[in-house]
PDB file of N, CA and C in Angstrom:
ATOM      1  N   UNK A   1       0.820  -1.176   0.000  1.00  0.00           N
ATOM      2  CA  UNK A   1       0.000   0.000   0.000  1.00  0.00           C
ATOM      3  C   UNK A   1       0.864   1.239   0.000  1.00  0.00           C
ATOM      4  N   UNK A   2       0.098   1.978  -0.343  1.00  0.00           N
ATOM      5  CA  UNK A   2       0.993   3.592  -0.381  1.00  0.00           C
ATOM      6  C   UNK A   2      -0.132   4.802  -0.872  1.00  0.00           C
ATOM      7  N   UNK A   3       0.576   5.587  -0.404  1.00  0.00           N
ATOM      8  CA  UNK A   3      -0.801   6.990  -0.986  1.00  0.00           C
ATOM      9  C   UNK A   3      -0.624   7.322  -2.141  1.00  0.00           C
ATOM     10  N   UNK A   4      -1.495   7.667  -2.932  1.00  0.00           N
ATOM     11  CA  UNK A   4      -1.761   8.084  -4.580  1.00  0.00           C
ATOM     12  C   UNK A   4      -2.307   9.450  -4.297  1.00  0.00           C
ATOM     13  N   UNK A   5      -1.558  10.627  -5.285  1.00  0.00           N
ATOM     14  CA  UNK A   5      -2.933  11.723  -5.215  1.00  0.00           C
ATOM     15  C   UNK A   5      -2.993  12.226  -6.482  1.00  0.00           C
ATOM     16  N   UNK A   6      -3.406  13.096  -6.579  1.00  0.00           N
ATOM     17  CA  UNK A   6      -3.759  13.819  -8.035  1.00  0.00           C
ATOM     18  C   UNK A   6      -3.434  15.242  -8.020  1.00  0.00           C
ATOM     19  N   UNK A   7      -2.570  15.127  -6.791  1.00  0.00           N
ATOM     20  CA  UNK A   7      -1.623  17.135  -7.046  1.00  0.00           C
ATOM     21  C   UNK A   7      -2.635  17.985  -5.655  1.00  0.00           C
ATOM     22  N   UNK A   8      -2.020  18.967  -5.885  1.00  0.00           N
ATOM     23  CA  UNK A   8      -2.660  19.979  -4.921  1.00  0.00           C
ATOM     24  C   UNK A   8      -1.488  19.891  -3.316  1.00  0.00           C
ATOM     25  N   UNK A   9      -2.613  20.463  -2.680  1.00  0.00           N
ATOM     26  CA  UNK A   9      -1.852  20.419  -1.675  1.00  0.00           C
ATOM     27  C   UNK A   9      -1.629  19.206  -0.815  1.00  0.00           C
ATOM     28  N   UNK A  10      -0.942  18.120  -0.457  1.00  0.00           N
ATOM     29  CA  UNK A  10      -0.952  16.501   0.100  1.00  0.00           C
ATOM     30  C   UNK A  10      -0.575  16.697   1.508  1.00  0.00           C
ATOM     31  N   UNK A  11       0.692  17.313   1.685  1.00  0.00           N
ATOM     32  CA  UNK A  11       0.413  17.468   3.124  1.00  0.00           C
ATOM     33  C   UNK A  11       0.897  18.905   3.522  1.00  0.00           C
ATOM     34  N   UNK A  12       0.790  18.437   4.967  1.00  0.00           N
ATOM     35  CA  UNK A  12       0.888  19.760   6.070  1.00  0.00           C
ATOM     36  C   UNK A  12       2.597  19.247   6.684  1.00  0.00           C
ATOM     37  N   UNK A  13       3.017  20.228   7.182  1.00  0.00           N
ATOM     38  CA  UNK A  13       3.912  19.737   8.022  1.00  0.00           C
ATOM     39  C   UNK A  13       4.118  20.919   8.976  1.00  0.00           C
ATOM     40  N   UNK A  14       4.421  20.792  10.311  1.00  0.00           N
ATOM     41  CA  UNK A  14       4.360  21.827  11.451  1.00  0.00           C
ATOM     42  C   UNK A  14       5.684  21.378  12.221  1.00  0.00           C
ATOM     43  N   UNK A  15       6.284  22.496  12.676  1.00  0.00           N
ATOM     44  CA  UNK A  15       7.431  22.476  13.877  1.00  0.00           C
ATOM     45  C   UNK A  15       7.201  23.254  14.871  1.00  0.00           C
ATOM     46  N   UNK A  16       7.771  22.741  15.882  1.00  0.00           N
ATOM     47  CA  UNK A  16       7.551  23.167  17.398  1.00  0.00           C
ATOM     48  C   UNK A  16       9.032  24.103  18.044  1.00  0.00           C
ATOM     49  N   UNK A  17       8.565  24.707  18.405  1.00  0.00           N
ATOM     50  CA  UNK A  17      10.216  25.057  19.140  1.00  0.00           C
ATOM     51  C   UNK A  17      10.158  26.320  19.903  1.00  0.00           C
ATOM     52  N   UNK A  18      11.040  26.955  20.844  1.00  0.00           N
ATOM     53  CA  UNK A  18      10.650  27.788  21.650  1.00  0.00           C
ATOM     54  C   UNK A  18      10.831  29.683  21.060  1.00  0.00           C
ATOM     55  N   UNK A  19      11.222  29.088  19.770  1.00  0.00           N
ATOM     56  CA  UNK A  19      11.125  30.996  19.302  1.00  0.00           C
ATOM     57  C   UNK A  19      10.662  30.166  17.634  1.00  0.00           C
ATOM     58  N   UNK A  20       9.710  31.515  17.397  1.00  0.00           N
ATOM     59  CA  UNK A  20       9.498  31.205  15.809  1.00  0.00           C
ATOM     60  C   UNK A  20      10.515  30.344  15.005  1.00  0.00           C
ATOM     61  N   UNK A  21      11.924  30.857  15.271  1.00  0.00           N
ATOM     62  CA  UNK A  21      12.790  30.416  14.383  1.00  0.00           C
ATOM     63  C   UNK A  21      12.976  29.339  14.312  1.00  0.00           C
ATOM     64  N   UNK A  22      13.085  28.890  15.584  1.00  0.00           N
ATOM     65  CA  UNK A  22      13.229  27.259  16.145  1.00  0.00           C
ATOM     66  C   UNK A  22      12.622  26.601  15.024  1.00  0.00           C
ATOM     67  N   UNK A  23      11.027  27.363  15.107  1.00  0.00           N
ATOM     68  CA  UNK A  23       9.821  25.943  14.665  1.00  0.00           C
ATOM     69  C   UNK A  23       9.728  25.922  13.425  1.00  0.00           C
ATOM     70  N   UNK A  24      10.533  27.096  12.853  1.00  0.00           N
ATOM     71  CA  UNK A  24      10.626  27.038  11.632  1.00  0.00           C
ATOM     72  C   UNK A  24      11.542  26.383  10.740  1.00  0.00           C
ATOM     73  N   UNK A  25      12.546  26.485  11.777  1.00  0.00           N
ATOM     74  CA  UNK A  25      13.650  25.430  11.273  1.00  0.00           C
ATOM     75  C   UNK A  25      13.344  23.609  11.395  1.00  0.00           C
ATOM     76  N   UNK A  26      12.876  23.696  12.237  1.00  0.00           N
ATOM     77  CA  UNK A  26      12.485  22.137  12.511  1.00  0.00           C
ATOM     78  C   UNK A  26      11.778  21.398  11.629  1.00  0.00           C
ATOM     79  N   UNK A  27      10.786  22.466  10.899  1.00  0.00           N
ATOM     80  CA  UNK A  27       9.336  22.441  10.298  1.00  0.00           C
ATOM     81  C   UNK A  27      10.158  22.368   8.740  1.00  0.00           C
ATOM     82  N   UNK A  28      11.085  22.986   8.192  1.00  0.00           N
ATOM     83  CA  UNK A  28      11.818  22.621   7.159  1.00  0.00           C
ATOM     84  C   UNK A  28      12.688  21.395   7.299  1.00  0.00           C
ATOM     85  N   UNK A  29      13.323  20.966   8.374  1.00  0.00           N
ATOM     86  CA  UNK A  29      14.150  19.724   8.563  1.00  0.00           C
ATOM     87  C   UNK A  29      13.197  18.377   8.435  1.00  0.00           C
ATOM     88  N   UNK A  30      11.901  18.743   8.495  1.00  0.00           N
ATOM     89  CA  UNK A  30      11.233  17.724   8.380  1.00  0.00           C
ATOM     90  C   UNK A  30      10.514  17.643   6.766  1.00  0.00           C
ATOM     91  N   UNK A  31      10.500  19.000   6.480  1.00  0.00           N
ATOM     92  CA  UNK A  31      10.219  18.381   5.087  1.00  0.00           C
ATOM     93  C   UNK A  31      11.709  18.171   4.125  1.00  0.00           C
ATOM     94  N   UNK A  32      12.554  18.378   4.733  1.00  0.00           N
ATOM     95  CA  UNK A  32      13.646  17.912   4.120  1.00  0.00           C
ATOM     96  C   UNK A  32      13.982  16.480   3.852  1.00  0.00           C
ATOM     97  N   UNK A  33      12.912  15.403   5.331  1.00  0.00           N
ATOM     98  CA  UNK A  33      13.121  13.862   5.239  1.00  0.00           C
ATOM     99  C   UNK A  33      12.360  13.313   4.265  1.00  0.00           C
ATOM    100  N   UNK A  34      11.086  14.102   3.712  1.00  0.00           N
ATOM    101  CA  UNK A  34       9.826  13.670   3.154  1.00  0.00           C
ATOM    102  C   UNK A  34      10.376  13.565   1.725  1.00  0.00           C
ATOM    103  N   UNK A  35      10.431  12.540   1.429  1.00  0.00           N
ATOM    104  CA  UNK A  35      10.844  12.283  -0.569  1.00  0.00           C
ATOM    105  C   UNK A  35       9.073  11.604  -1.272  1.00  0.00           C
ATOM    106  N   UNK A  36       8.511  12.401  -2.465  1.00  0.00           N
ATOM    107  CA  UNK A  36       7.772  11.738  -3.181  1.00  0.00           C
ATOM    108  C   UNK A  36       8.418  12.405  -4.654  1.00  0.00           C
ATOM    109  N   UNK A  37       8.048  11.834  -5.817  1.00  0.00           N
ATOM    110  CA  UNK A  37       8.150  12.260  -7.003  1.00  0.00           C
ATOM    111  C   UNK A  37       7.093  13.906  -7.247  1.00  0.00           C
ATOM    112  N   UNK A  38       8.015  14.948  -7.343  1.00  0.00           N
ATOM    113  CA  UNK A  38       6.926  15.855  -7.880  1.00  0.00           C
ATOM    114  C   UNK A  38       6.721  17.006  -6.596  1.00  0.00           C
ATOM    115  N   UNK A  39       7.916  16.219  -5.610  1.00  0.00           N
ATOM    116  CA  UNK A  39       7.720  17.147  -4.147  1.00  0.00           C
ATOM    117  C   UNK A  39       8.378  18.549  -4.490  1.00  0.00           C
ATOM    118  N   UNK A  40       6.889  20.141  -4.298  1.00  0.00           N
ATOM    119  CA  UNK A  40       7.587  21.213  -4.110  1.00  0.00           C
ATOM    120  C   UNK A  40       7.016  21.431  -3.155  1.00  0.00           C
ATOM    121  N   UNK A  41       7.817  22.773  -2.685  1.00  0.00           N
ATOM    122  CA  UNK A  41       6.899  23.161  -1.362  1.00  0.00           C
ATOM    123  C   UNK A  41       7.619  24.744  -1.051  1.00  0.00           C
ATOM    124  N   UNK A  42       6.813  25.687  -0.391  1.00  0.00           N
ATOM    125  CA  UNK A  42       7.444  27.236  -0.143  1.00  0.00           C
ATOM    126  C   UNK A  42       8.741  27.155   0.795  1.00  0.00           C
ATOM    127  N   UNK A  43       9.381  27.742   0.339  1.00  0.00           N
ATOM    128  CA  UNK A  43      10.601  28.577   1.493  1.00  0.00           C
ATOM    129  C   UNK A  43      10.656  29.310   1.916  1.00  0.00           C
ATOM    130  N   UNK A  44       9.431  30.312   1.811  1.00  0.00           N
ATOM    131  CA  UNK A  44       8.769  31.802   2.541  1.00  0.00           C
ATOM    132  C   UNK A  44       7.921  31.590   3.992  1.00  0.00           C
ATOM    133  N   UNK A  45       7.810  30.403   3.944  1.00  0.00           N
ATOM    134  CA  UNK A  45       6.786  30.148   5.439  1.00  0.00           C
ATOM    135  C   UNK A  45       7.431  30.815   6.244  1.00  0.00           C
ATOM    136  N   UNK A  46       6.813  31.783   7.103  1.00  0.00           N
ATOM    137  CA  UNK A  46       7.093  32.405   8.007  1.00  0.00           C
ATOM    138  C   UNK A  46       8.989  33.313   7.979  1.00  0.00           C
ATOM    139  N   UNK A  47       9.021  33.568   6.906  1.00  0.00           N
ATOM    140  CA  UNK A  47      10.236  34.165   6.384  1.00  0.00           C
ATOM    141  C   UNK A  47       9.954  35.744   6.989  1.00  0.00           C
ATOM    142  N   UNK A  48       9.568  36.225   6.640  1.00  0.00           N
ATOM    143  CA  UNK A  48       8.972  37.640   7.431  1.00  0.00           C
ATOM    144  C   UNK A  48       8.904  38.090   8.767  1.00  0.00           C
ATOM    145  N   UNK A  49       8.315  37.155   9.218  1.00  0.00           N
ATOM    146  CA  UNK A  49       7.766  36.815  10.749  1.00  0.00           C
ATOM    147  C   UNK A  49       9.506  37.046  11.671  1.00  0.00           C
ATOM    148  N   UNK A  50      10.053  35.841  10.594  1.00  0.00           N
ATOM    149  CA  UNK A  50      11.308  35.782  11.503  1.00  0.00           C
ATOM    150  C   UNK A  50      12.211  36.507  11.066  1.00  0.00           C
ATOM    151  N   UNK A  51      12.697  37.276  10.193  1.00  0.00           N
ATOM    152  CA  UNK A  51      13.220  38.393   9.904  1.00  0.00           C
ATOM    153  C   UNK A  51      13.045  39.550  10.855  1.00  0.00           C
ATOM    154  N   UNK A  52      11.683  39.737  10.950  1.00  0.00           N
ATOM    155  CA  UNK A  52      11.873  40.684  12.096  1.00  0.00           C
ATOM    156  C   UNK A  52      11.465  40.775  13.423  1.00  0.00           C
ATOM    157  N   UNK A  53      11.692  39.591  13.795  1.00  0.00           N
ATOM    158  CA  UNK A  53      11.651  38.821  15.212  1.00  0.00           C
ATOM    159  C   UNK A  53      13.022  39.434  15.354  1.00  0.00           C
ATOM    160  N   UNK A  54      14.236  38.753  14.634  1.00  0.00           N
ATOM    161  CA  UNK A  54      15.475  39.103  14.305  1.00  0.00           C
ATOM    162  C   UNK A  54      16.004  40.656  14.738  1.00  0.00           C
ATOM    163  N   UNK A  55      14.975  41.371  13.704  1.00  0.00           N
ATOM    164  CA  UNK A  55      15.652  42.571  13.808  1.00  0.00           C
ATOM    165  C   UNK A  55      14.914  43.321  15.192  1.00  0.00           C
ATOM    166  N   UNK A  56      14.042  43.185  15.831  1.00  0.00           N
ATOM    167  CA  UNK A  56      13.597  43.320  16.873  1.00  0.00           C
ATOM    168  C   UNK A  56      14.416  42.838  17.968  1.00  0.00           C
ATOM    169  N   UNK A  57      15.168  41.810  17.735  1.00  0.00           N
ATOM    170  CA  UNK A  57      16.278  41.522  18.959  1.00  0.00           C
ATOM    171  C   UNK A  57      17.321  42.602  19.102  1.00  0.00           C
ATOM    172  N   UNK A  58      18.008  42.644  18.183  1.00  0.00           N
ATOM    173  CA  UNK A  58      19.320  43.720  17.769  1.00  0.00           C
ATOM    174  C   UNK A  58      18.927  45.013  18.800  1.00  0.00           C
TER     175      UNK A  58
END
């Protein structure tokens, strides 16, 4: 058995961690394990957010 789809969006994936950045990093390390034929996915998730989380520290 195995999953079949027909495109769109298939999954979700979420990270946990104690500052945005954390969960954002985690949340990419995990779709980094995920292999199917045809896998894209954004690199903007929460790119903003943590940019100026960032510059709000400084």
């Amino acid at each position: 058995g195995g999953l079949v789809t027909a495109g769109g969006r298939v999954l979700n994936v979420c990270g946990r961690g104690a500052t945005l950045a954390e969960a954002r990093d985690r949340a990419y390390a995990a779709v980094g394990d995920i292999e199917f034929d045809g896998k894209t996915f954004r690199t903007d998730i929460a790119l903003a957010a943590v940019t100026t989380d960032e510059e709000t520290e400084r």
